[in-house]
PDB file of N, CA and C in Angstrom:
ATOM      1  N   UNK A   1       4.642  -3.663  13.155  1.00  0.00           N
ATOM      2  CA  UNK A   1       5.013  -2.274  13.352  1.00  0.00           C
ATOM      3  C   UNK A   1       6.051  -2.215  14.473  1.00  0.00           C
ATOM      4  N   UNK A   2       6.890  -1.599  14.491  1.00  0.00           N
ATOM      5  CA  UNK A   2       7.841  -0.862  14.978  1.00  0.00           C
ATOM      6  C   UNK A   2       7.577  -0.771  16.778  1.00  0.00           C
ATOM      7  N   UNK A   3       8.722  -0.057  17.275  1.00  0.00           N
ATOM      8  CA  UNK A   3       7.808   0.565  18.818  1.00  0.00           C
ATOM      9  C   UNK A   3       7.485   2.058  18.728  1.00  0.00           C
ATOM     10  N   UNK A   4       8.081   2.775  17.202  1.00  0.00           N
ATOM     11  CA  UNK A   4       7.463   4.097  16.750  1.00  0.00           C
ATOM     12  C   UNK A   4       6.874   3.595  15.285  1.00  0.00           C
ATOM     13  N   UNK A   5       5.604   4.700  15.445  1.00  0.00           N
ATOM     14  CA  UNK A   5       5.130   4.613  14.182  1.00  0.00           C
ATOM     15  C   UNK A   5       6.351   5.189  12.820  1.00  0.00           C
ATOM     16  N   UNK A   6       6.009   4.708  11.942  1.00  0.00           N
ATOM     17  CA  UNK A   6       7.120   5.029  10.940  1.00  0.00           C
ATOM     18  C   UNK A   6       6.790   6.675  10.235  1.00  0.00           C
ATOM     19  N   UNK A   7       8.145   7.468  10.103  1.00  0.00           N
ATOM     20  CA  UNK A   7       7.705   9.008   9.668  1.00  0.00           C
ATOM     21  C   UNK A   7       6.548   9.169   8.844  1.00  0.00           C
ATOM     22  N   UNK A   8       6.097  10.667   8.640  1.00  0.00           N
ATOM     23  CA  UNK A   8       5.505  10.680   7.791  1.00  0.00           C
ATOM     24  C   UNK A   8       6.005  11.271   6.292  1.00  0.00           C
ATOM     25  N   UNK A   9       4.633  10.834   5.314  1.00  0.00           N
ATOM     26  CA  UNK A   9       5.154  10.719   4.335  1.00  0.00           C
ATOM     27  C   UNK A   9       5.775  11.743   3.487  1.00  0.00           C
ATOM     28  N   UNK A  10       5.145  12.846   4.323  1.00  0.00           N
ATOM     29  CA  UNK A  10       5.877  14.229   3.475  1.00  0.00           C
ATOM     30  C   UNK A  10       4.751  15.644   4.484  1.00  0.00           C
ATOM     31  N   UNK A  11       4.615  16.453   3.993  1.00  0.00           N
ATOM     32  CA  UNK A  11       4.074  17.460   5.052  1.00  0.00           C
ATOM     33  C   UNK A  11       3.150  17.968   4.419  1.00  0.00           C
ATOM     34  N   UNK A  12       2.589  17.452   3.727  1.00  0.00           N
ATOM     35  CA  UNK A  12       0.865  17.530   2.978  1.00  0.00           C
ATOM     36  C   UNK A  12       0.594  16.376   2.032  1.00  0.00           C
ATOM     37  N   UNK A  13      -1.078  16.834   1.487  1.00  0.00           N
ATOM     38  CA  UNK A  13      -1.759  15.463   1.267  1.00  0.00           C
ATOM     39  C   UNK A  13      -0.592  15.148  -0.093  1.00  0.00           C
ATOM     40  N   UNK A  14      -0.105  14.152  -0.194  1.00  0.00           N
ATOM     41  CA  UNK A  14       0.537  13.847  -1.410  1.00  0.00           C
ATOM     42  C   UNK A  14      -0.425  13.193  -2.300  1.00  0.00           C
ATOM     43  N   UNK A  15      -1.684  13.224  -2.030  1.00  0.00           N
ATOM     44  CA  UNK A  15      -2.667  12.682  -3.263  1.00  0.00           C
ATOM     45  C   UNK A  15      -3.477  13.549  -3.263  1.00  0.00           C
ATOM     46  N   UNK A  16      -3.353  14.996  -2.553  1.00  0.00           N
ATOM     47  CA  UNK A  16      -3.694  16.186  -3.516  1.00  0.00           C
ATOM     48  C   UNK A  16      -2.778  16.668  -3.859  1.00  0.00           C
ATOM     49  N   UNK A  17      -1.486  16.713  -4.150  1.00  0.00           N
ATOM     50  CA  UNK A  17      -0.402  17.627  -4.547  1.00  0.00           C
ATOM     51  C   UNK A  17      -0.496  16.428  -6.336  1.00  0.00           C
ATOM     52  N   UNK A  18      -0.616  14.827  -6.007  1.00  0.00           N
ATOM     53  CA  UNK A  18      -0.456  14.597  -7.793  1.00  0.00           C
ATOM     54  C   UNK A  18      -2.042  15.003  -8.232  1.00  0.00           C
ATOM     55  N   UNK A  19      -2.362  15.427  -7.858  1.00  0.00           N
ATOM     56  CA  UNK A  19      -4.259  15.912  -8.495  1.00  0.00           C
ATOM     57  C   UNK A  19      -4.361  17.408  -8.739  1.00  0.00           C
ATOM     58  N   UNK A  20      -3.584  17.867  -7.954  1.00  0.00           N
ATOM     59  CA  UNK A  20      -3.542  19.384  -8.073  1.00  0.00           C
ATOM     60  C   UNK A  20      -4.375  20.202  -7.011  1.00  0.00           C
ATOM     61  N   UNK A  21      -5.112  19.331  -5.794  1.00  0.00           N
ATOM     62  CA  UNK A  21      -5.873  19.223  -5.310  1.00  0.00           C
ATOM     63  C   UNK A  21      -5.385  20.503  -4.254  1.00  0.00           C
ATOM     64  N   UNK A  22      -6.865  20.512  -2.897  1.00  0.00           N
ATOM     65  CA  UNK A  22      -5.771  20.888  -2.357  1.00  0.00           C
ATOM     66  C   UNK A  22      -6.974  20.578  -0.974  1.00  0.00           C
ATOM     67  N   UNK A  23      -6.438  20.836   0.267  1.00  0.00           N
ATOM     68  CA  UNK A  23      -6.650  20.370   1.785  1.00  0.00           C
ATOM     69  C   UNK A  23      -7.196  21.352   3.012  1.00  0.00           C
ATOM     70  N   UNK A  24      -8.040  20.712   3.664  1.00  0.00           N
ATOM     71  CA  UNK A  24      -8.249  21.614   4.780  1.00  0.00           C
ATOM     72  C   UNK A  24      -7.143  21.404   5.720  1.00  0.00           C
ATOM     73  N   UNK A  25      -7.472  20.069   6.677  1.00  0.00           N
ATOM     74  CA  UNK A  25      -6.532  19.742   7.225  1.00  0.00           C
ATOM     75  C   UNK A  25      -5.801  18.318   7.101  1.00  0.00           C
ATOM     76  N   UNK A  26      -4.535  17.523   7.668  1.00  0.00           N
ATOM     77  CA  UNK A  26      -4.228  16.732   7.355  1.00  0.00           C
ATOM     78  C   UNK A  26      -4.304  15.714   8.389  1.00  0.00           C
ATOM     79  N   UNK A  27      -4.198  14.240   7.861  1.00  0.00           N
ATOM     80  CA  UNK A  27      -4.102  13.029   8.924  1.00  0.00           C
ATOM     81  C   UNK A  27      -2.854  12.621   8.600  1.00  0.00           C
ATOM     82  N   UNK A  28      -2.735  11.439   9.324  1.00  0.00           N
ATOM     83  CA  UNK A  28      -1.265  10.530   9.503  1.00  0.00           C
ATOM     84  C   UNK A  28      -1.676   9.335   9.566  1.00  0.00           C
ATOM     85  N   UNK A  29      -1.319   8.312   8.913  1.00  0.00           N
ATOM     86  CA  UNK A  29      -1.599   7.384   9.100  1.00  0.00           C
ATOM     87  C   UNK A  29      -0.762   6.528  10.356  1.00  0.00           C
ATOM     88  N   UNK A  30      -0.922   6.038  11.093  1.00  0.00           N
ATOM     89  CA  UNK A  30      -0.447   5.283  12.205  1.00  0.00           C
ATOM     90  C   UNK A  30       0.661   4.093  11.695  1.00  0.00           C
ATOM     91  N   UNK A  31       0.367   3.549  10.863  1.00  0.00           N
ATOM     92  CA  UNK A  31       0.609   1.724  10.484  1.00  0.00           C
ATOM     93  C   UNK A  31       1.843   2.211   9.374  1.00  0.00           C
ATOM     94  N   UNK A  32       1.634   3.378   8.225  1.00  0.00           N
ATOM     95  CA  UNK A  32       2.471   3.175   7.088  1.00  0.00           C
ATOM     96  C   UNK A  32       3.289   5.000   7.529  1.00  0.00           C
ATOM     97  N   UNK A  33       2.730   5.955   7.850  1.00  0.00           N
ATOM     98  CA  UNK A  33       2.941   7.092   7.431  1.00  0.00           C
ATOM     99  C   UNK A  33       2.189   7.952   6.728  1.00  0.00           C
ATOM    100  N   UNK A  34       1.727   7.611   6.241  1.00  0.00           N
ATOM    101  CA  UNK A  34       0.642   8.392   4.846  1.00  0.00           C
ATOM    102  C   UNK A  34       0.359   9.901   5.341  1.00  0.00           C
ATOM    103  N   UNK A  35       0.601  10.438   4.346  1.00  0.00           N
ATOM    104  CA  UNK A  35      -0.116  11.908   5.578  1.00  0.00           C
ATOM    105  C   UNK A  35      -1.213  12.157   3.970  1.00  0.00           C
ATOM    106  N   UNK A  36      -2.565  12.411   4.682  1.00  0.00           N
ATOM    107  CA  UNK A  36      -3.701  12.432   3.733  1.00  0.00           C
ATOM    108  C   UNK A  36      -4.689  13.580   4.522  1.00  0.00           C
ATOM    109  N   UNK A  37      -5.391  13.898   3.162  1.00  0.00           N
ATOM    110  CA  UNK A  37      -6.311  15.075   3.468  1.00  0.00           C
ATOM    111  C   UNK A  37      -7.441  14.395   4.540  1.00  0.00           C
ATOM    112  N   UNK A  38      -8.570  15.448   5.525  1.00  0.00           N
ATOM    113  CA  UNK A  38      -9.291  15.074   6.679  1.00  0.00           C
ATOM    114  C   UNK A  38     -10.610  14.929   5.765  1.00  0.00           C
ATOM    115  N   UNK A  39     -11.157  14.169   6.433  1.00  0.00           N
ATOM    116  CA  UNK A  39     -12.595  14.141   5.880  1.00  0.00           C
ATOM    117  C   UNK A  39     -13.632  15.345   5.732  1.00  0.00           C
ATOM    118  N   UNK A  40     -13.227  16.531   6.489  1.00  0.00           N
ATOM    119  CA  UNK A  40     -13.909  17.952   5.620  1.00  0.00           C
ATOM    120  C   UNK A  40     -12.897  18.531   4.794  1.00  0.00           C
ATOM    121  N   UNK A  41     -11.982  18.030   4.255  1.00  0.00           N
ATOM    122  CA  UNK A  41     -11.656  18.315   2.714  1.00  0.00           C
ATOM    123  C   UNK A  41     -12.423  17.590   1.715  1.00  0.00           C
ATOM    124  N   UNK A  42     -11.984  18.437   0.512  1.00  0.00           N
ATOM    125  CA  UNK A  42     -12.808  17.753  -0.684  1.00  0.00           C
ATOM    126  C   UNK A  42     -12.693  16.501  -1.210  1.00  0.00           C
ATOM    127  N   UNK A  43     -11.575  16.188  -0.820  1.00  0.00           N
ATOM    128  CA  UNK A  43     -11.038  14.462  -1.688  1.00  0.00           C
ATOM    129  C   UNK A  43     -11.512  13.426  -0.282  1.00  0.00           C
ATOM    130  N   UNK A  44     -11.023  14.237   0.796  1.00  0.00           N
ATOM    131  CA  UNK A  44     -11.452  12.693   1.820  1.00  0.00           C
ATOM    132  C   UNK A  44     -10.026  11.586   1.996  1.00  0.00           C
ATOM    133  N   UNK A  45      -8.506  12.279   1.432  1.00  0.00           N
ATOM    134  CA  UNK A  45      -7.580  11.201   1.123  1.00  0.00           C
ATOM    135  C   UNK A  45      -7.345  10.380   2.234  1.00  0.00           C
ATOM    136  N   UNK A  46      -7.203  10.610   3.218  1.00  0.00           N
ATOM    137  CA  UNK A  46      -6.574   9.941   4.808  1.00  0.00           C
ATOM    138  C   UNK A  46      -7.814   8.565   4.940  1.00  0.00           C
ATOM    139  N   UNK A  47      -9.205   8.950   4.578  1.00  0.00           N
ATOM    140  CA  UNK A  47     -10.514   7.816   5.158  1.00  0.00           C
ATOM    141  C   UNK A  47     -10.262   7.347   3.920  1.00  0.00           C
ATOM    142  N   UNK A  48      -9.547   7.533   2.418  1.00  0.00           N
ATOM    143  CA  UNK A  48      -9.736   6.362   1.409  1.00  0.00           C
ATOM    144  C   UNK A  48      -8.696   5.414   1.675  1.00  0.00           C
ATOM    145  N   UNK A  49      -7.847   6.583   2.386  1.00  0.00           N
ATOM    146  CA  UNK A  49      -6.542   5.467   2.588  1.00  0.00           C
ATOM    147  C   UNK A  49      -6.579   4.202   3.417  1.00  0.00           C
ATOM    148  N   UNK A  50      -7.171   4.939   4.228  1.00  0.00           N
ATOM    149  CA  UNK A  50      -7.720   3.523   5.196  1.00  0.00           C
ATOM    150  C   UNK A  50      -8.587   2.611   4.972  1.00  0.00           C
ATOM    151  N   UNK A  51      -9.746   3.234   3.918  1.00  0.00           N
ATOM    152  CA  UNK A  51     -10.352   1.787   3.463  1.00  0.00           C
ATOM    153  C   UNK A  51      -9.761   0.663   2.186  1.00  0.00           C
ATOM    154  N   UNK A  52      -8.646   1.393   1.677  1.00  0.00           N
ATOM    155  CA  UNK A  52      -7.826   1.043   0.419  1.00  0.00           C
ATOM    156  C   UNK A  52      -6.965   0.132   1.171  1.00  0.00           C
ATOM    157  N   UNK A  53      -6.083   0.225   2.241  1.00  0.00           N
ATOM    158  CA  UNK A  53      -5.349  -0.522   2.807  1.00  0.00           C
ATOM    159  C   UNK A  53      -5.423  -1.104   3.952  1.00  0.00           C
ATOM    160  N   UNK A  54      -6.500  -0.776   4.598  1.00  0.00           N
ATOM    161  CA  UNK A  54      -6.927  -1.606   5.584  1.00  0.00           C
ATOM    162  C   UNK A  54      -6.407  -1.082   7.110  1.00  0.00           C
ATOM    163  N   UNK A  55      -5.562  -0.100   6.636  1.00  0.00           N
ATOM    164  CA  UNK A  55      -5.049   0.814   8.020  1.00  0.00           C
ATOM    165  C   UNK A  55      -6.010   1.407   8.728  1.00  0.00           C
ATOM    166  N   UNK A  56      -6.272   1.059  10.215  1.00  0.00           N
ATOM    167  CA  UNK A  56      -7.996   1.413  10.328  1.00  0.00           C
ATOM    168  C   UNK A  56      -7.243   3.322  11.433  1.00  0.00           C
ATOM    169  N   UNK A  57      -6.323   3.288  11.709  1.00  0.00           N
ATOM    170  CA  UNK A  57      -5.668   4.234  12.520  1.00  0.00           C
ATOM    171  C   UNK A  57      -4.982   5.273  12.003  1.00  0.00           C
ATOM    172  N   UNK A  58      -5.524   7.088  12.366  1.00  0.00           N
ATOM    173  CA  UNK A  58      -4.900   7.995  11.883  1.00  0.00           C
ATOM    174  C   UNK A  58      -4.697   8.433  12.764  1.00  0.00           C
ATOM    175  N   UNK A  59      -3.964   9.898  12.986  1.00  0.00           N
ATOM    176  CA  UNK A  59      -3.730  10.884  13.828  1.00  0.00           C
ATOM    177  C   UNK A  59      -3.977  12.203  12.792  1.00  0.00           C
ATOM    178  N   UNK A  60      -4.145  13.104  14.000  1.00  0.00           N
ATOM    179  CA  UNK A  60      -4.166  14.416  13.893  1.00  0.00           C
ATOM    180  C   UNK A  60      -2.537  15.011  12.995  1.00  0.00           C
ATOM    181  N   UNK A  61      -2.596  15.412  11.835  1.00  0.00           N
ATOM    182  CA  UNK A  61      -1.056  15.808  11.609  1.00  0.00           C
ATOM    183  C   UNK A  61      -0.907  17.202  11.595  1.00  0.00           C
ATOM    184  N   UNK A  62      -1.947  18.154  12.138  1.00  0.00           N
ATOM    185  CA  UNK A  62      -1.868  18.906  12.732  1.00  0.00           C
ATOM    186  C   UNK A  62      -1.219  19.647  14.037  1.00  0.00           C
ATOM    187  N   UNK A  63      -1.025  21.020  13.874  1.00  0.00           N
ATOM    188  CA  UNK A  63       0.081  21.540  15.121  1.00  0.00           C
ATOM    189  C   UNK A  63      -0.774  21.720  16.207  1.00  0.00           C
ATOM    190  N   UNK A  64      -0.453  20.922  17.298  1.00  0.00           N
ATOM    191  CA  UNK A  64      -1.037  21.253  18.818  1.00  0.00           C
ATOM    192  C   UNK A  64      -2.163  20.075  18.798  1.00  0.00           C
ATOM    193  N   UNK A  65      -2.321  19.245  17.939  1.00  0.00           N
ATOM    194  CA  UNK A  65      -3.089  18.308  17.704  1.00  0.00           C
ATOM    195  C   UNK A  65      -2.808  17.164  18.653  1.00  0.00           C
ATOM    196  N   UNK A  66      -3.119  16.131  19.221  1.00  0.00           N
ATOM    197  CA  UNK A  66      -2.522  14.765  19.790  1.00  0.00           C
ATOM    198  C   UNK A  66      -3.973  14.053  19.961  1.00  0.00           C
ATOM    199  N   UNK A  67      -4.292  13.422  19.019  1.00  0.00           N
ATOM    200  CA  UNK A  67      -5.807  12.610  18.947  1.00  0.00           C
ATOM    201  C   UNK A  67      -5.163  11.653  18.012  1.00  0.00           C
ATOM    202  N   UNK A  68      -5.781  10.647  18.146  1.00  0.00           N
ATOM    203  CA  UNK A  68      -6.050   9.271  17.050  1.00  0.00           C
ATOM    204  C   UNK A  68      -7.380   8.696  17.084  1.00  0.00           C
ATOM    205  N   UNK A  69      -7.454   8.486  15.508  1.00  0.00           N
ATOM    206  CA  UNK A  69      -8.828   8.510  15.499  1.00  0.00           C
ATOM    207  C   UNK A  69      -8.723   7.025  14.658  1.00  0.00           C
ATOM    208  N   UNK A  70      -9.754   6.345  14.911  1.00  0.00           N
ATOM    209  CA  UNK A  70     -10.131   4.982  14.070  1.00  0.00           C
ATOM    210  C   UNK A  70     -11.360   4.532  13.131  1.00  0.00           C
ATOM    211  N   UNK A  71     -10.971   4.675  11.923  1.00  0.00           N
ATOM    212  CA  UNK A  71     -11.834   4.661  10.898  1.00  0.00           C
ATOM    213  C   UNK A  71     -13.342   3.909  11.020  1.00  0.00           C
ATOM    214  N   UNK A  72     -12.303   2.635  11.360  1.00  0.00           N
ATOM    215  CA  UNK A  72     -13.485   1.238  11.254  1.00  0.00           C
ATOM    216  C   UNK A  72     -14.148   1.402  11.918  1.00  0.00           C
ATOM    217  N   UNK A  73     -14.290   2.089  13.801  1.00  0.00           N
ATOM    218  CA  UNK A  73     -15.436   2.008  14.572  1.00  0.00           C
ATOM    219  C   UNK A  73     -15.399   3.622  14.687  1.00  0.00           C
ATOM    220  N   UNK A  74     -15.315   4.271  14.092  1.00  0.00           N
ATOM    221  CA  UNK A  74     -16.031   5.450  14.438  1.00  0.00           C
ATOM    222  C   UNK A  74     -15.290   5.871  15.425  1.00  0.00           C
ATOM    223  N   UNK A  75     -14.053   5.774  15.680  1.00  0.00           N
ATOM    224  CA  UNK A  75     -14.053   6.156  17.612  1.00  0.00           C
ATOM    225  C   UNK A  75     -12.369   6.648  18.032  1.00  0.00           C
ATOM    226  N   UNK A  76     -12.345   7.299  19.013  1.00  0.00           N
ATOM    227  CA  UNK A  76     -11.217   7.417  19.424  1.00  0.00           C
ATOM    228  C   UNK A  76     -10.348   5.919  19.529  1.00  0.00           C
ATOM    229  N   UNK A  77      -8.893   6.164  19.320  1.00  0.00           N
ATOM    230  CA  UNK A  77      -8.041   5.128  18.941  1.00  0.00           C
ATOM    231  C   UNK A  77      -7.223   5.555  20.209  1.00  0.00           C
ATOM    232  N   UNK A  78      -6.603   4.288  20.807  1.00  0.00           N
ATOM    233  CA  UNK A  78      -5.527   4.652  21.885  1.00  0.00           C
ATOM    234  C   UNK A  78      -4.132   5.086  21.125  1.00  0.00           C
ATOM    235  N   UNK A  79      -3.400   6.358  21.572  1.00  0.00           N
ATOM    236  CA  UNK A  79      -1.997   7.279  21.184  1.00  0.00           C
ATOM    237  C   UNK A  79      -1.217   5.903  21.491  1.00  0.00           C
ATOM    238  N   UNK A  80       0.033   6.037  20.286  1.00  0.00           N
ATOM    239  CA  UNK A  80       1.286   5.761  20.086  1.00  0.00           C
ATOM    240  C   UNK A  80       2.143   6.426  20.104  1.00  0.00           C
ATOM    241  N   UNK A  81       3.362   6.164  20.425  1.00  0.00           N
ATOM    242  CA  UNK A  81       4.087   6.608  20.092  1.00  0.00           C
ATOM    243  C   UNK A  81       4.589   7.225  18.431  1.00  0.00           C
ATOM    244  N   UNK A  82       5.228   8.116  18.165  1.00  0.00           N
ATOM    245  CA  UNK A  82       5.062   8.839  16.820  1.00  0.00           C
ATOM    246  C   UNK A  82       6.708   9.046  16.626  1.00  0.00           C
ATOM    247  N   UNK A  83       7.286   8.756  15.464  1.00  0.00           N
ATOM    248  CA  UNK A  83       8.579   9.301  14.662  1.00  0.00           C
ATOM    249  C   UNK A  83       8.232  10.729  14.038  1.00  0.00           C
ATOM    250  N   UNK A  84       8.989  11.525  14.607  1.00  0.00           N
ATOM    251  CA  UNK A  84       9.012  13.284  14.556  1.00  0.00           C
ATOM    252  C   UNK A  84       9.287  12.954  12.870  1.00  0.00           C
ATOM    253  N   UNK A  85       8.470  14.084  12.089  1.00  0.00           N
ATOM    254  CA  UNK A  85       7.669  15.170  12.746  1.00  0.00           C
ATOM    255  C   UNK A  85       6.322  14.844  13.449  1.00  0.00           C
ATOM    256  N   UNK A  86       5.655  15.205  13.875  1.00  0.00           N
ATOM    257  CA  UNK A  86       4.536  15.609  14.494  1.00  0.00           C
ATOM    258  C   UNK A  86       3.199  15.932  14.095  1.00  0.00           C
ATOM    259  N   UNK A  87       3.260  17.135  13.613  1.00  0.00           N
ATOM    260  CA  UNK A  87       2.504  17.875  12.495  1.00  0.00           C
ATOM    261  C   UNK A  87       3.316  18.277  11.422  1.00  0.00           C
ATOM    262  N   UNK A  88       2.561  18.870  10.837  1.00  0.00           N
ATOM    263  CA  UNK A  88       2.776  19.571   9.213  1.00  0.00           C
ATOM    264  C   UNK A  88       3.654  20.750   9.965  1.00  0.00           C
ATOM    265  N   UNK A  89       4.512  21.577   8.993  1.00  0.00           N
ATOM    266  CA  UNK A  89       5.204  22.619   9.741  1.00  0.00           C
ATOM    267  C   UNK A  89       4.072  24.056  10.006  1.00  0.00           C
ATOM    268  N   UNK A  90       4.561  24.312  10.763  1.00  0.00           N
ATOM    269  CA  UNK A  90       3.550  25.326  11.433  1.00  0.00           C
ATOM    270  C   UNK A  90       3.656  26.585  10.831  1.00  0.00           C
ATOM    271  N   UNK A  91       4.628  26.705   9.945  1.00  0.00           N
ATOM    272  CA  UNK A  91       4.625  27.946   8.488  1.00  0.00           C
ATOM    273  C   UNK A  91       3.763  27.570   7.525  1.00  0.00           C
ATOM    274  N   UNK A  92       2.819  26.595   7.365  1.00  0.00           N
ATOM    275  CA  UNK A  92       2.585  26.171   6.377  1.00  0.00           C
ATOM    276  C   UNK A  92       0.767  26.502   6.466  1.00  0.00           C
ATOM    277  N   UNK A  93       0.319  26.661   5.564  1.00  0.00           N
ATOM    278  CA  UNK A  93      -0.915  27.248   6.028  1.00  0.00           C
ATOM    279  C   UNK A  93      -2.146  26.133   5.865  1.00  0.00           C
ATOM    280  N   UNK A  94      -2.973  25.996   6.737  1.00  0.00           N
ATOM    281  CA  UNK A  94      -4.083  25.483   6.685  1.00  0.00           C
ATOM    282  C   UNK A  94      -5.310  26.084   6.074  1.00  0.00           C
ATOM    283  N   UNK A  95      -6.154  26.106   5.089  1.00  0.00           N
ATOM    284  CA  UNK A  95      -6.282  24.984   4.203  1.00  0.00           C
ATOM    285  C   UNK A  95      -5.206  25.440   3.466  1.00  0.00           C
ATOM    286  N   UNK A  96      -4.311  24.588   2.508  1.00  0.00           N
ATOM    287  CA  UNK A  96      -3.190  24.183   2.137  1.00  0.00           C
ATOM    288  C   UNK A  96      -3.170  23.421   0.862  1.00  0.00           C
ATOM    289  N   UNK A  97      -2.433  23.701  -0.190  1.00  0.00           N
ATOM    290  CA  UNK A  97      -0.928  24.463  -0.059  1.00  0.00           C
ATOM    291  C   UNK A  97      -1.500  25.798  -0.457  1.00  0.00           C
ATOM    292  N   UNK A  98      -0.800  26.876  -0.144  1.00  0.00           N
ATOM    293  CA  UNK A  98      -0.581  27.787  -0.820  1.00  0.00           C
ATOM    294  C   UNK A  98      -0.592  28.153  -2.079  1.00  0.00           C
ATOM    295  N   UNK A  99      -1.852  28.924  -2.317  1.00  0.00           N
ATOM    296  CA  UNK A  99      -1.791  29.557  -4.480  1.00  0.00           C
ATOM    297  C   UNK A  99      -2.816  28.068  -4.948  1.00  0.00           C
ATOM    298  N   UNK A 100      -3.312  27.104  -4.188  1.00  0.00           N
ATOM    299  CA  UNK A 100      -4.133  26.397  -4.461  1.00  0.00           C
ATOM    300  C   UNK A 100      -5.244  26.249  -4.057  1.00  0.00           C
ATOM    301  N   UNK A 101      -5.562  26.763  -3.042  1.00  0.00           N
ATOM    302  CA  UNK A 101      -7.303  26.803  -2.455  1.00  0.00           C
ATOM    303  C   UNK A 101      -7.851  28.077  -2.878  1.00  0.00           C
ATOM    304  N   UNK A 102      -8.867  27.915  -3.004  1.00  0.00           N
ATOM    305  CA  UNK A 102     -10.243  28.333  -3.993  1.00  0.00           C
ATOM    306  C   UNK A 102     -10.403  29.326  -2.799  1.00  0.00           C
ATOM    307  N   UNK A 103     -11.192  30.684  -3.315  1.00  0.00           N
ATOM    308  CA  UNK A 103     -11.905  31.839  -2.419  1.00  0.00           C
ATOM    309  C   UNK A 103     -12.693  31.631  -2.197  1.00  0.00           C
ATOM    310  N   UNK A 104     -13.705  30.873  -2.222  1.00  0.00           N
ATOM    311  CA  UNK A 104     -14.525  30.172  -1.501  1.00  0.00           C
ATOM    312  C   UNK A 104     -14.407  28.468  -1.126  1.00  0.00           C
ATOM    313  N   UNK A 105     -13.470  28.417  -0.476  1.00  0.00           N
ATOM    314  CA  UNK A 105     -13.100  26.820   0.222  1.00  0.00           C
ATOM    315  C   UNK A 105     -13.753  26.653   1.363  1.00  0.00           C
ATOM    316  N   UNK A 106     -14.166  27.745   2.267  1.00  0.00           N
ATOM    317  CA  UNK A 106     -15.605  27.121   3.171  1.00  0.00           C
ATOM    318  C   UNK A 106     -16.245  26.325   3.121  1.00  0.00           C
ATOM    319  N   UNK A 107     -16.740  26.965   1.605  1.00  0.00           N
ATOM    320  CA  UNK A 107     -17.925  26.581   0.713  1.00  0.00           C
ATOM    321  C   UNK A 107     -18.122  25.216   0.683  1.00  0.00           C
ATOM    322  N   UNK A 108     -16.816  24.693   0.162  1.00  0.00           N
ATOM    323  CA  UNK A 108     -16.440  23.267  -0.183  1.00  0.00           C
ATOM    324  C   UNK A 108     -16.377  22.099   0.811  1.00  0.00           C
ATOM    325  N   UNK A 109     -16.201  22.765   2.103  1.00  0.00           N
ATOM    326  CA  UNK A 109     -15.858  21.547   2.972  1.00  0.00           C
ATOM    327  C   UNK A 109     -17.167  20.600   3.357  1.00  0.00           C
ATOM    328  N   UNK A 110     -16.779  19.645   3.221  1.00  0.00           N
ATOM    329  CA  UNK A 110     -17.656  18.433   4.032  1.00  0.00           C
ATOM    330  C   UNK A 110     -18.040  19.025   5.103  1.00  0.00           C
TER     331      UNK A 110
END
C-alpha cells in the first residue's frame, strides 16, 4: 500500500446499487477502496468484503466520521492517512440511495 490509502470506490455501497439493495451507513475499505454497506444494514457488504479478501481494515465513510475499525479482532484500528474523498457526499442521504429504502428500514437494521 501506498503512503495514502487508495480513493474510494464510488460514494455508496456498489454491491447494493448491482442488487438493488440499499444501506444504512457506509464503510471504506483501507487496503483497496471498497466503499460497502455497515454491519446494521441488511446485506452487511463492507464485513463480507473483508472476510472475502482478507482486508481486515475499514473506516467510517461517513460525514464527520474519523474511526477505523478492524474486522479480524473486533477492535479499533490505528487512522491512516486517506485519498479525498472522505465520506460519502453530505447531500446524499443516509439510509441511502434515495427512492430505495423501505418505510420501515428501522425495522430492518441489524
Amino acid at each position: 500500500m501506498s503512503d495514502l490509502a487508495p480513493p474510494p470506490s464510488g460514494t455508496g455501497c456498489g454491491d447494493c446499487d448491482a442488487g438493488g439493495g440499499w444501506w444504512f451507513h457506509l464503510r471504506r475499505c483501507v487496503e483497496c477502496g471498497h466503499v460497502g454497506c455497515c454491519d446494521a444494514s441488511p446485506a452487511q457488504h463492507a464485513r463480507r468484503h473483508s472476510e472475502q479478501t482478507g482486508h481486515p481494515v475499514a473506516t467510517s465513510f461517513e460525514p464527520g466520521e474519523h474511526w477505523f475499525w478492524n474486522y479480524v479482532t473486533e477492535s479499533s484500528a490505528p487512522r491512516v492517512p486517506l485519498t479525498p474523498p472522505l465520506s460519502r457526499p453530505e447531500e446524499q442521504p443516509a439510509p441511502g440511495p434515495e427512492g430505495r429504502v423501505p418505510a420501515d428500514w428501522e425495522s430492518l437494521l441489524h
